[in-house]
Protein backbone atom coordinates (compact mmCIF):
# COMPACT_ATOMS: atom_id res chain seq x y z
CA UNK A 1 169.06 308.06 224.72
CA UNK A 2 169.61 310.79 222.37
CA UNK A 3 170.87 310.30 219.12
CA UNK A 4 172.39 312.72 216.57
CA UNK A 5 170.22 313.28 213.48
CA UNK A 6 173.48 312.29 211.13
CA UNK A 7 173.92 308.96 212.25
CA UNK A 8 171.75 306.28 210.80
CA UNK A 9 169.27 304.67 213.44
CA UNK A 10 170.19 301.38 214.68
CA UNK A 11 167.21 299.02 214.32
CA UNK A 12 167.13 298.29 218.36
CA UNK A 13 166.14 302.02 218.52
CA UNK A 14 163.35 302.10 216.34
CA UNK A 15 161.20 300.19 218.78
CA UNK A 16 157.72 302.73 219.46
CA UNK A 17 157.13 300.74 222.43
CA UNK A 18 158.36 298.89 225.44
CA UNK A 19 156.47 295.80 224.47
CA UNK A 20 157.61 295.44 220.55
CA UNK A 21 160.46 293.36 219.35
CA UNK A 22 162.32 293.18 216.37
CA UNK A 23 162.59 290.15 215.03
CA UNK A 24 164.70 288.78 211.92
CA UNK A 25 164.31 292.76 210.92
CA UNK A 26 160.72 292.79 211.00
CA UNK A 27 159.18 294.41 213.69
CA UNK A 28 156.42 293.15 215.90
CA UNK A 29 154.17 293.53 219.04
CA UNK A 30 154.75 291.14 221.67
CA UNK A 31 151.45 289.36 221.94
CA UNK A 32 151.40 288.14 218.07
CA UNK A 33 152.57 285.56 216.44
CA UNK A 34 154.83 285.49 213.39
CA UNK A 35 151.88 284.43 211.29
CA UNK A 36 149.48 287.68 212.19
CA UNK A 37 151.93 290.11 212.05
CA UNK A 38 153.25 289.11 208.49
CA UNK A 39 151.03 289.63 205.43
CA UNK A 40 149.26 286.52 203.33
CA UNK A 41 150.62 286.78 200.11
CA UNK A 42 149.68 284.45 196.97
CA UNK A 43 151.55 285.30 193.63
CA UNK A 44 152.31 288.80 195.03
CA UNK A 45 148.41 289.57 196.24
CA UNK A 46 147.47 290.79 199.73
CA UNK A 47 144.34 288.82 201.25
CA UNK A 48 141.59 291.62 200.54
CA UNK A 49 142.86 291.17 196.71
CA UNK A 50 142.22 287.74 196.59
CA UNK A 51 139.21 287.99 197.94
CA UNK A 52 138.36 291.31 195.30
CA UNK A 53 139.68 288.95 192.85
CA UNK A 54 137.92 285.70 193.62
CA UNK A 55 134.26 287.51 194.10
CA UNK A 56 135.17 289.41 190.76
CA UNK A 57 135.63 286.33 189.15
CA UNK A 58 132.65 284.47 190.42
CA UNK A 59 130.72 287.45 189.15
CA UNK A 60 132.30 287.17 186.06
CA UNK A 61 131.78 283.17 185.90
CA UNK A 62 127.85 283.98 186.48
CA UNK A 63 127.03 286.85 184.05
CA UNK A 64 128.78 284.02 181.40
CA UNK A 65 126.66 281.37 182.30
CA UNK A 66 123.58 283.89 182.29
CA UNK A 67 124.87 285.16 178.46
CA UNK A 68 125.65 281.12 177.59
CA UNK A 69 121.96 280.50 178.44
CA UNK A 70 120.14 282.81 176.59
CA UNK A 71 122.47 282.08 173.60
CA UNK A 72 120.94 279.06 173.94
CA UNK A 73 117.61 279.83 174.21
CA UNK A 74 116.70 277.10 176.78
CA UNK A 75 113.61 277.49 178.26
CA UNK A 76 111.91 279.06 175.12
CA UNK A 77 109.23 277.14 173.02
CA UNK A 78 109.84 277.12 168.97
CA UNK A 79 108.35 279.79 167.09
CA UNK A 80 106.41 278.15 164.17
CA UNK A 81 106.03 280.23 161.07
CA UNK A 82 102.70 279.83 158.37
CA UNK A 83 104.20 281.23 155.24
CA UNK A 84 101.26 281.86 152.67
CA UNK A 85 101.19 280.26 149.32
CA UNK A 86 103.39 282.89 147.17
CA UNK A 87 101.00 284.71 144.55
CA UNK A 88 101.99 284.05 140.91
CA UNK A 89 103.79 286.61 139.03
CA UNK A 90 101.24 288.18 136.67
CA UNK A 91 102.69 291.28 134.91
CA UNK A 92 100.29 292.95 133.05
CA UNK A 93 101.01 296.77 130.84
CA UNK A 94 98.78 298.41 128.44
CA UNK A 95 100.79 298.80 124.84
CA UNK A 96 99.63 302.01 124.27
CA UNK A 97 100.94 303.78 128.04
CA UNK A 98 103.56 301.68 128.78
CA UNK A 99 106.94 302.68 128.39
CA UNK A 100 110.28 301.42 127.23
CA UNK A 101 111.34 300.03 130.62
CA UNK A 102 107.89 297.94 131.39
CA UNK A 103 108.62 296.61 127.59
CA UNK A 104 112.44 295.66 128.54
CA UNK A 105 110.81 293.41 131.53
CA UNK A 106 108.81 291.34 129.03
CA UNK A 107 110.37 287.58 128.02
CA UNK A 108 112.79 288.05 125.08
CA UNK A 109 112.26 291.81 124.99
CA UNK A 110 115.69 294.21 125.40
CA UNK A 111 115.96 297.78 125.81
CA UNK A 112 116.65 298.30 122.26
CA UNK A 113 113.50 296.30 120.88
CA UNK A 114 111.47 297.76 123.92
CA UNK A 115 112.71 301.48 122.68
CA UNK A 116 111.71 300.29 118.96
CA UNK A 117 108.25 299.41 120.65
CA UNK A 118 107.94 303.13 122.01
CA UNK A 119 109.13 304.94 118.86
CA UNK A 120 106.50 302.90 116.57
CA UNK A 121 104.40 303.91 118.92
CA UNK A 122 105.00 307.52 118.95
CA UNK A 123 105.19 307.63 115.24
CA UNK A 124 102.07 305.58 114.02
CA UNK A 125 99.35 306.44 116.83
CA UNK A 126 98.40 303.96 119.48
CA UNK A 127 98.24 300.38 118.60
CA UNK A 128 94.44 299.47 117.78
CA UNK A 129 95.32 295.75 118.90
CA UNK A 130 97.70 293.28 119.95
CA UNK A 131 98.65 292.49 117.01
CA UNK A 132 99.92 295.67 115.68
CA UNK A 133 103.10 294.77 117.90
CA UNK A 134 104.02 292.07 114.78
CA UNK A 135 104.10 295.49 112.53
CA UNK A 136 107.27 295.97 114.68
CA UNK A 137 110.35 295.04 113.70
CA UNK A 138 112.36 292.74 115.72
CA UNK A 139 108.64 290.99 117.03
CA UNK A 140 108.03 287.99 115.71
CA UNK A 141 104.62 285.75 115.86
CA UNK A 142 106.97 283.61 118.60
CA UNK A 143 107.65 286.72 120.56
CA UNK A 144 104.06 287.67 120.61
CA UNK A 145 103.04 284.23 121.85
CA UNK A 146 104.97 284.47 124.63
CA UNK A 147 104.26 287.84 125.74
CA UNK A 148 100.47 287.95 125.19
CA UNK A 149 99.21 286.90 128.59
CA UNK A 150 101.20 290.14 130.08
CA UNK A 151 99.13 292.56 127.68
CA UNK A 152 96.15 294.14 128.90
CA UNK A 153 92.91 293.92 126.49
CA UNK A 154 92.48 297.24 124.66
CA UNK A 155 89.96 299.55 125.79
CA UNK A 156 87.01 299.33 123.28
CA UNK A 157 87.03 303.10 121.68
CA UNK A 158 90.72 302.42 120.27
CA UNK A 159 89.91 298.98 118.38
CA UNK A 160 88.00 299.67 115.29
């Protein structure tokens, strides 16, 4: 039967073969049944996405179980640390090369009494002892005290 190419096609005529049907507007070989000819759908996906999906997501389900595990650390022995007995603090200077910032580190010594340190210096010579520091002012016999153990002995040509 020949039909113009204006009219629309009736759905009897689209048929490609003798043995299809159409059925309820779908259209379908003879030998299947409703349920092979008609896609499985579940919330909108064909079957090869589920299955995509469901293998992505076991993948998925492992790698965070493999990540969960060594968050965990299972399976690893404690690591036990020997820390060594910490080394007292001993800082030492020599009065006569040290300058105002090694002063300014000392116990109840500022910048501005470790500068006045560094300019009696300068002005008077080297210190010929310890005790020279007292001629500065600002150090006190207290001061001193507390300081001595951080001042190394003068070498013997400068003490008289």
């Amino acid at each position: 039967m020949c039909v113009p190419t204006f009219f629309p096609l009736i759905p009897h005529e689209l048929t490609t073969s003798p043995n299809s049907i159409l059925d309820s507007g779908n259209l379908r070989m003879e030998n299947q049944t409703p349920d092979e000819s008609t896609p499985q759908t579940f919330l909108g996906l064909h079957r090869s996405d589920q299955y995509f999906l469901g293998v992505l997501l076991i993948v998925i389900l492992c790698l965070s179980l493999l990540h969960l595990a060594r968050l965990s650390r299972w399976g690893t022995e404690p690591l036990e640390i020997e820390k060594q007995t910490p080394l007292p603090y001993d800082y030492q200077l020599d009065i006569n090369q040290a300058t105002w910032v090694e002063f300014a580190q000392l116990k109840q010594i500022g910048p501005v009494l470790a500068r006045r340190i560094v300019d009696y210096r300068e002005v008077h010579g080297p210190f010929r002892s310890i005790d020279d520091l007292l001629q500065v002012k600002g150090i006190g016999p207290k001061k001193l005290a507390a300081n001595r153990k951080h001042f190394l002995p003068l070498p013997p040509g400068v003490n008289p």
